[in-house]
C-alpha atoms as a PDB file:
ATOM      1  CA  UNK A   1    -100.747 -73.027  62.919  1.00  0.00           C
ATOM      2  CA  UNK A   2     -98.161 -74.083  60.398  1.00  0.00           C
ATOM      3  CA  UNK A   3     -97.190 -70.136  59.618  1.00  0.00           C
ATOM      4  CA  UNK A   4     -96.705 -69.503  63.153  1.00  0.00           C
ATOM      5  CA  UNK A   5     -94.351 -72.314  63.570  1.00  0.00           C
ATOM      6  CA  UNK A   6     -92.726 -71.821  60.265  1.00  0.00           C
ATOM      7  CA  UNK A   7     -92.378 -68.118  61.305  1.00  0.00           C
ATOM      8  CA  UNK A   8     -91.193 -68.401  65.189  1.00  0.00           C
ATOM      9  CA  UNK A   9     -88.480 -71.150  63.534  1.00  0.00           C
ATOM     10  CA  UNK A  10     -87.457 -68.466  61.140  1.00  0.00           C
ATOM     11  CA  UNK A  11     -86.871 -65.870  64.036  1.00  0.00           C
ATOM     12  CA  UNK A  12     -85.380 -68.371  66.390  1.00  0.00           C
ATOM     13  CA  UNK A  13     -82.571 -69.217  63.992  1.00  0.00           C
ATOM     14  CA  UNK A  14     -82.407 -65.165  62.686  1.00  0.00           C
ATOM     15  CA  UNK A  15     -81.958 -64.507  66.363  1.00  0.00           C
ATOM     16  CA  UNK A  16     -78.927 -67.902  66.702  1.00  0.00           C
ATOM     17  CA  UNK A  17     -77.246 -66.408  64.075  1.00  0.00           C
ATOM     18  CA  UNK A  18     -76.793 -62.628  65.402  1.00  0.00           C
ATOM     19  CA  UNK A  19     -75.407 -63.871  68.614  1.00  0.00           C
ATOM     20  CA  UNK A  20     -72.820 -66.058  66.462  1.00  0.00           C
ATOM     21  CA  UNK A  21     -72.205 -63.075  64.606  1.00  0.00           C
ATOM     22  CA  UNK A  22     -72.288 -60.765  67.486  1.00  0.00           C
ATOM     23  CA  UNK A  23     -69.734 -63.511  69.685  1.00  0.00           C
ATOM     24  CA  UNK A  24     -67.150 -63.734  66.216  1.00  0.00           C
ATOM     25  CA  UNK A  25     -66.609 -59.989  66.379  1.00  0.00           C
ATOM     26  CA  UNK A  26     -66.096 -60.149  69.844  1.00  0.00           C
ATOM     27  CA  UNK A  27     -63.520 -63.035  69.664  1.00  0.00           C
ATOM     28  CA  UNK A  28     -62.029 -60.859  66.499  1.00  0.00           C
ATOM     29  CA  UNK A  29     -61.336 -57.674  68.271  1.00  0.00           C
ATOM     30  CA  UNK A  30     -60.030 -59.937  71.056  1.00  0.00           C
ATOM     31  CA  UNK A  31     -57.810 -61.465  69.433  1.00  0.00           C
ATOM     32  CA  UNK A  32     -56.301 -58.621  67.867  1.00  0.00           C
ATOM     33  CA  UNK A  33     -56.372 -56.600  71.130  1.00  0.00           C
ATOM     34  CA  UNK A  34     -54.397 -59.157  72.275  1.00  0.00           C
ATOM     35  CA  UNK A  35     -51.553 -59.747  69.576  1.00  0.00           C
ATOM     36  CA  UNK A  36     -51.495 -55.971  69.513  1.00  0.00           C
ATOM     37  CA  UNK A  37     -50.863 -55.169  73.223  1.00  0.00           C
ATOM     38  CA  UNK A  38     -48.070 -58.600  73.283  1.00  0.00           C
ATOM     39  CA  UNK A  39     -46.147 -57.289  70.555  1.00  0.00           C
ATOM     40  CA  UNK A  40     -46.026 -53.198  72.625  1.00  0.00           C
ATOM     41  CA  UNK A  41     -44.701 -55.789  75.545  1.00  0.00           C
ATOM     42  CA  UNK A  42     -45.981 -55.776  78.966  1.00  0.00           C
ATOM     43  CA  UNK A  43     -42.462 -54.412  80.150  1.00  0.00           C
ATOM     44  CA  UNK A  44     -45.002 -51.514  81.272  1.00  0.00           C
ATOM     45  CA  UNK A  45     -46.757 -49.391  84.473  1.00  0.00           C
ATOM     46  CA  UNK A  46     -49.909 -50.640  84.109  1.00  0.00           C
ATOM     47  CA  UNK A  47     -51.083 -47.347  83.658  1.00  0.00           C
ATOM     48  CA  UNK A  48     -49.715 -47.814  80.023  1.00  0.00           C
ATOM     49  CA  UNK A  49     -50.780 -51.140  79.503  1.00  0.00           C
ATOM     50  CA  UNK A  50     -54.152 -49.508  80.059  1.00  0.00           C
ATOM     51  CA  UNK A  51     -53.551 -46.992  77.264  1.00  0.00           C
ATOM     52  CA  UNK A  52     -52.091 -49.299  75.215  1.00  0.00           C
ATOM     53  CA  UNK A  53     -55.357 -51.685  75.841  1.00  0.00           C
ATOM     54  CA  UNK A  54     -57.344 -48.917  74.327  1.00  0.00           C
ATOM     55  CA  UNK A  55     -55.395 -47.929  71.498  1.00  0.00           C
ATOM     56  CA  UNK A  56     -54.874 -51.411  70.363  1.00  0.00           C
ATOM     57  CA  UNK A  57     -58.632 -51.868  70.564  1.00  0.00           C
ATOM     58  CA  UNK A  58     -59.571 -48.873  68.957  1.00  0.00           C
ATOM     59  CA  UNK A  59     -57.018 -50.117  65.734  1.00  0.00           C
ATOM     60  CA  UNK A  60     -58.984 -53.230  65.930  1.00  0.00           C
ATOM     61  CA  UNK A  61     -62.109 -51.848  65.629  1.00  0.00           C
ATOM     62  CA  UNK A  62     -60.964 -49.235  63.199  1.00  0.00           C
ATOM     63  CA  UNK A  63     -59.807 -52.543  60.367  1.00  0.00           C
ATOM     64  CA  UNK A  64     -62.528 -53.993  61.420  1.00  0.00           C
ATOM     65  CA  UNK A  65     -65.829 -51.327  61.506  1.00  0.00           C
ATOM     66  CA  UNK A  66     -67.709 -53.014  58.610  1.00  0.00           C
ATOM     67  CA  UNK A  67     -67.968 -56.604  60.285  1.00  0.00           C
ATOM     68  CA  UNK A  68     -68.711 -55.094  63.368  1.00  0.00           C
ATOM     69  CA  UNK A  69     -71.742 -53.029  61.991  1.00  0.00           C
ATOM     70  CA  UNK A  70     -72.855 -55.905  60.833  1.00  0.00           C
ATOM     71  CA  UNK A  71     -72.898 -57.833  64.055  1.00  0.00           C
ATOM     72  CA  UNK A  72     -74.505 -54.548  65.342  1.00  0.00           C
ATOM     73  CA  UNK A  73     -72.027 -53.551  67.841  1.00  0.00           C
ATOM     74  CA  UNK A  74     -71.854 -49.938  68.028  1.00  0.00           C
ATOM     75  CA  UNK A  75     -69.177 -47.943  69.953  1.00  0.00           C
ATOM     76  CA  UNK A  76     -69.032 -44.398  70.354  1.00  0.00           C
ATOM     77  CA  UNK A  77     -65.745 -41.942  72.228  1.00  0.00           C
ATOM     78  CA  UNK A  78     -68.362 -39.780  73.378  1.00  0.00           C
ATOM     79  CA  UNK A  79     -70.294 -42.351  75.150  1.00  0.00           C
ATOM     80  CA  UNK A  80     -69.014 -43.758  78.310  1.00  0.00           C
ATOM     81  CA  UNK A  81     -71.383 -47.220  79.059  1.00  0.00           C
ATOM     82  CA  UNK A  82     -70.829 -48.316  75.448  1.00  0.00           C
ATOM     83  CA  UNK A  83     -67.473 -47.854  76.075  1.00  0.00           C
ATOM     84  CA  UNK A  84     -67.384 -49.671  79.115  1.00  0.00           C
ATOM     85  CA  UNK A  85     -69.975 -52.461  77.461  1.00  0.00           C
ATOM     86  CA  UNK A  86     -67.734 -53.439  75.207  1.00  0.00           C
ATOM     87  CA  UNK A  87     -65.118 -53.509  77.004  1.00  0.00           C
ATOM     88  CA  UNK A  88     -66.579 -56.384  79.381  1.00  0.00           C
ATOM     89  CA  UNK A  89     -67.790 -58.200  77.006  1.00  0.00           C
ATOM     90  CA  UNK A  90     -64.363 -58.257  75.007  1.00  0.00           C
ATOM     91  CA  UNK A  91     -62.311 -58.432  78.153  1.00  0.00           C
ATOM     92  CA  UNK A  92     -63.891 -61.737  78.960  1.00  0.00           C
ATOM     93  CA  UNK A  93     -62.869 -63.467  75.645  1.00  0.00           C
ATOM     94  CA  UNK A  94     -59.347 -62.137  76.084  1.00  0.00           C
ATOM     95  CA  UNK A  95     -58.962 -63.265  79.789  1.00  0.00           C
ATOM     96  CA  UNK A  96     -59.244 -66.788  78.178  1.00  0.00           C
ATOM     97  CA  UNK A  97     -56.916 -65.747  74.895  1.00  0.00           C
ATOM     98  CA  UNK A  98     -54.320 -64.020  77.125  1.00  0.00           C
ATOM     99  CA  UNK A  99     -54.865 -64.504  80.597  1.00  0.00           C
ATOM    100  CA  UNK A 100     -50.929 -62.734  80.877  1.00  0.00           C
ATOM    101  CA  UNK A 101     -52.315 -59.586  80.247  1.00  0.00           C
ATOM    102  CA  UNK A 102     -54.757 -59.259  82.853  1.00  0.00           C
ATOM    103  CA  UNK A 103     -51.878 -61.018  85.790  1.00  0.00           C
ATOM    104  CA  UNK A 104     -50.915 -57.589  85.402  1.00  0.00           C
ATOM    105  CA  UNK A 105     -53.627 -56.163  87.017  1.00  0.00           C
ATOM    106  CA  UNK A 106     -53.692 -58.139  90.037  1.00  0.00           C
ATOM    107  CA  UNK A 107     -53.148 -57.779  93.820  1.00  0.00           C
ATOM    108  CA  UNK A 108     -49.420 -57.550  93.870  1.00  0.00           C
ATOM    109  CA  UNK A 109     -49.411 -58.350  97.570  1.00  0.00           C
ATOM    110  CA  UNK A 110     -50.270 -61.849  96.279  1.00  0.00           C
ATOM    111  CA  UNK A 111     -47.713 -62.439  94.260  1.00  0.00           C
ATOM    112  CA  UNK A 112     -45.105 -61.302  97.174  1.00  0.00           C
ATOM    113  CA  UNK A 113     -46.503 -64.268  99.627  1.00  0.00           C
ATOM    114  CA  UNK A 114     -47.433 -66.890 100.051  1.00  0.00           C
ATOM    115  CA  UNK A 115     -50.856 -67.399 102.250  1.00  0.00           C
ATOM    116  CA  UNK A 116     -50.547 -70.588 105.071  1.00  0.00           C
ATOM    117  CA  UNK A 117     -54.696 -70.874 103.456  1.00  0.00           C
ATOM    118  CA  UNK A 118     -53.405 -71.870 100.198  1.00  0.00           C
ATOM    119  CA  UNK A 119     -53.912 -75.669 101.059  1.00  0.00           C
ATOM    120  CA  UNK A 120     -57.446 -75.036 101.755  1.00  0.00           C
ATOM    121  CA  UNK A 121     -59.950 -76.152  99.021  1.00  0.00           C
ATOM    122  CA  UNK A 122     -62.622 -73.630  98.647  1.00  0.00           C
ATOM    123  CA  UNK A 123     -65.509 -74.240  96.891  1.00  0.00           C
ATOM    124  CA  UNK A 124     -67.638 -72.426  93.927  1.00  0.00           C
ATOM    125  CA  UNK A 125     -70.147 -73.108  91.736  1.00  0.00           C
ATOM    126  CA  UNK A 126     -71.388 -71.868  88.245  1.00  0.00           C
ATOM    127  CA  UNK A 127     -71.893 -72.615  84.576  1.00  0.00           C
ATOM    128  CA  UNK A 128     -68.870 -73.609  82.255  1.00  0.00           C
ATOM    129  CA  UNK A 129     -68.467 -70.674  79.729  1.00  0.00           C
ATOM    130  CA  UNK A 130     -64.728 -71.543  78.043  1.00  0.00           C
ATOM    131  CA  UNK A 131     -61.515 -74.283  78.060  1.00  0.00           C
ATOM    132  CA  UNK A 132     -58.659 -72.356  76.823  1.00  0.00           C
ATOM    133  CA  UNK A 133     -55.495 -74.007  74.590  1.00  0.00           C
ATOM    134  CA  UNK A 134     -51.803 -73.613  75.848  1.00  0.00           C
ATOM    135  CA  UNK A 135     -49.126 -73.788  77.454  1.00  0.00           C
ATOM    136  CA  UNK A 136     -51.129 -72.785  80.372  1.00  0.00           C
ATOM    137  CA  UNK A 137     -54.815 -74.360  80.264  1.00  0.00           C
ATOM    138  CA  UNK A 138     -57.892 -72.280  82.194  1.00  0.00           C
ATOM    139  CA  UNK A 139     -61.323 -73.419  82.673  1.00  0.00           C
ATOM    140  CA  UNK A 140     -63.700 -70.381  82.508  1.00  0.00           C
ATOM    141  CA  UNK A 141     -66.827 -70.234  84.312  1.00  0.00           C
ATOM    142  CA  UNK A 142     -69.860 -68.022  85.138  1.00  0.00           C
ATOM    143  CA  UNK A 143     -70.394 -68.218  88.579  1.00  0.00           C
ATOM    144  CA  UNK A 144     -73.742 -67.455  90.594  1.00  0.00           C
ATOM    145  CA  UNK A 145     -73.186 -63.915  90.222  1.00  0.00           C
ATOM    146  CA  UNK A 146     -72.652 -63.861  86.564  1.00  0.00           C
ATOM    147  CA  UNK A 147     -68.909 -63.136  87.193  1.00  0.00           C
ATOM    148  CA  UNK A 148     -66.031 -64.741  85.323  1.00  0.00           C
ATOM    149  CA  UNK A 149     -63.993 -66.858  87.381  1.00  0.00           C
ATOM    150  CA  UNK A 150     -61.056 -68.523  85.952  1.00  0.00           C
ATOM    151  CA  UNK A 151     -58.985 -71.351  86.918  1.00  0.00           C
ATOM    152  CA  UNK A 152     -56.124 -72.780  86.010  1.00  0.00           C
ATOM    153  CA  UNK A 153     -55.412 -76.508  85.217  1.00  0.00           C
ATOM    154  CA  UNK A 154     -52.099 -77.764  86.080  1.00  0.00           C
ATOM    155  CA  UNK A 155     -52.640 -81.755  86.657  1.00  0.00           C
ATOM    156  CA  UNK A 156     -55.053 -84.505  86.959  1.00  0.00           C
ATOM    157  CA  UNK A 157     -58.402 -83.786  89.007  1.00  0.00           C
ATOM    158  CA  UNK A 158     -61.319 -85.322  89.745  1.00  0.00           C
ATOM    159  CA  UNK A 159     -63.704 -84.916  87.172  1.00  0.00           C
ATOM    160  CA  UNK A 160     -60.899 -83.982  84.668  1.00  0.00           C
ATOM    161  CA  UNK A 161     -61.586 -86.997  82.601  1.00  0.00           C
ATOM    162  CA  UNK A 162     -64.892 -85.942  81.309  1.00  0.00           C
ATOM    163  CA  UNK A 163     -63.464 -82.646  79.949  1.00  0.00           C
ATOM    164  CA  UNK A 164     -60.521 -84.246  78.359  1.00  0.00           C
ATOM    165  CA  UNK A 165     -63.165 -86.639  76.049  1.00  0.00           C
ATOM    166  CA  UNK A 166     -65.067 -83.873  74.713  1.00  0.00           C
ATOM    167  CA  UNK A 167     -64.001 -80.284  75.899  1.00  0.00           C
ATOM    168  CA  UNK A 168     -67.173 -78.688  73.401  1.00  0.00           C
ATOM    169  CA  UNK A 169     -69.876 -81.145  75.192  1.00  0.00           C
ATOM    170  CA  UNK A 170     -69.150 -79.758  78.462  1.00  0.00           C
ATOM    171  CA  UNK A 171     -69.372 -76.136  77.900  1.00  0.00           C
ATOM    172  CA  UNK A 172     -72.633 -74.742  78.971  1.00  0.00           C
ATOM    173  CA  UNK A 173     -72.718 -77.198  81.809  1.00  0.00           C
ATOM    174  CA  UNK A 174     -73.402 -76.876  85.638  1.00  0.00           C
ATOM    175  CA  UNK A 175     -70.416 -77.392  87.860  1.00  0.00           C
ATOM    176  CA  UNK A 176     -69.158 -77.327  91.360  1.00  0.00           C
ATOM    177  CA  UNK A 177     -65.474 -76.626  91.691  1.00  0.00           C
ATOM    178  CA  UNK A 178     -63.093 -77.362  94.198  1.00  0.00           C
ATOM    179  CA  UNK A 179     -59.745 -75.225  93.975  1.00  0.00           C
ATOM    180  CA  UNK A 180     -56.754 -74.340  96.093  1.00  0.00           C
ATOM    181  CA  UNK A 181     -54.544 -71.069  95.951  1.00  0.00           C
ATOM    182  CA  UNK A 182     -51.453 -71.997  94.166  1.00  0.00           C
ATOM    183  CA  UNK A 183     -47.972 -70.251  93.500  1.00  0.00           C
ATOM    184  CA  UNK A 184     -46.986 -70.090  89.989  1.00  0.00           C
ATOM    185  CA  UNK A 185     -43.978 -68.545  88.655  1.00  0.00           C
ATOM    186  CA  UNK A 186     -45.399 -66.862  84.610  1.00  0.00           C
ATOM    187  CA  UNK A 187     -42.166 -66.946  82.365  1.00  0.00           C
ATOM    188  CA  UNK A 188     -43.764 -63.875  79.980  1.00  0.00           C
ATOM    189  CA  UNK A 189     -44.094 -61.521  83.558  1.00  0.00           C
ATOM    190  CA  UNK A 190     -40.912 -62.910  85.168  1.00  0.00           C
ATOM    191  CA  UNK A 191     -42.840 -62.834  88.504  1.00  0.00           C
ATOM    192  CA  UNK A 192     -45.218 -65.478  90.893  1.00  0.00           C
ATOM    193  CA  UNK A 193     -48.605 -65.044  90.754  1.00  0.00           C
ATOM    194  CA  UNK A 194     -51.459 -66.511  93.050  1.00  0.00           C
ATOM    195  CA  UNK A 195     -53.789 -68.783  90.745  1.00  0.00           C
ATOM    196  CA  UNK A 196     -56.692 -70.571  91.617  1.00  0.00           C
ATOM    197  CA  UNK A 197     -56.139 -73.951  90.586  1.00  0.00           C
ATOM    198  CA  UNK A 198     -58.816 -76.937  90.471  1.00  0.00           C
ATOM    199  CA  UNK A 199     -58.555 -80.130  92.332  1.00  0.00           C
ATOM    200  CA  UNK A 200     -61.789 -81.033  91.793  1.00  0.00           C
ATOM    201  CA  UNK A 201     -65.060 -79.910  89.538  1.00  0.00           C
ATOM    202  CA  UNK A 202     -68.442 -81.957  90.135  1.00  0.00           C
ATOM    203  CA  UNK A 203     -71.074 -81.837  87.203  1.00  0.00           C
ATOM    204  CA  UNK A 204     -74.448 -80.628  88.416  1.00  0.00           C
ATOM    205  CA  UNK A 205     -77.278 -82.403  85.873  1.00  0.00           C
END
């Protein structure tokens, strides 16, 4: 009996440790991707930010190949769904490293009006996946459908207190969000963009 638990402890933490791994690489080529594509400029169509997206990703993982074997990521040109796997999984670290980038890709009829609903809270709920650092601060969540929604924090809400006295204890946790459609002018695109930005969140225990 005490083998078994000795060995299931050993495999538990093995199996911690490769998604730490796994997640580091992932922030890595992120970050990178990132830096890369802000120094090109996004002065672009976004048919070259696109390329440039790629390329910059493919450097990344090119400086990088040894770590990434050893996380166990593979990545092939040939093949299309690892391609597009790791992608996803990349792009959602750097929509909370550079959320700029992907404003880009956005309805631009959004950013041309203003809609007489943006007043109206809507609400959403999901799991809190990240809290990003900036100028501009975004709460990231997972919502029912496994989908990324992000959010953007521009003053006091209800239930912002909680997050403000330990941002790492509340990631992970169940929450109910209350946000409104918001106009907000982005200095690095020169333009207005349609955020969603929280008035409220509601922890679920």
């Amino acid at each position: 009996m005490l083998k078994k638990t000795i060995l299931l402890a050993v495999i538990l933490n093995f199996t911690s440790l490769f998604a730490q791994t796994e997640d580091e690489a992932y922030v890595i080529l992120a970050n990178e991707t990132c830096e890369c594509i802000n120094k090109k400029g996004l002065d672009m169509t976004k048919n070259q930010i696109k390329a440039n997206l790629g390329v910059c990703m493919l450097n990344s993982l090119g400086r990088n190949k040894e770590k990434f074997k050893k996380a166990n990521l593979h990545f092939s040109m040939n093949d299309y769904e690892s391609g597009r796997a790791l992608g996803e999984k990349v792009g959602v670290k750097m929509a909370v490293i550079c959320p700029e980038v992907f404003m880009v890709f956005m309805d631009e009829e959004t950013t041309d009006k203003f809609d007489d609903t943006a007043t109206k809270p809507t609400t959403i709920s999901g799991v809190i996946k990240s809290i990003s650092d900036g100028d501009i601060s975004y709460i990231a969540i997972f919502d029912l459908n496994n989908k990324v929604q992000q959010f953007i924090w521009l003053r006091n809400f209800e239930g912002s207190d909680k997050v403000i006295e330990n941002e790492k204890a509340v990631i992970g946790k169940k929450v109910k969000i209350e946000f409104v459609n918001t106009e907000c002018y982005i200095p690095k695109m020169k333009k207005y963009y349609m955020l969603k930005e929280i008035v409220k969140m509601e922890f679920i225990e």
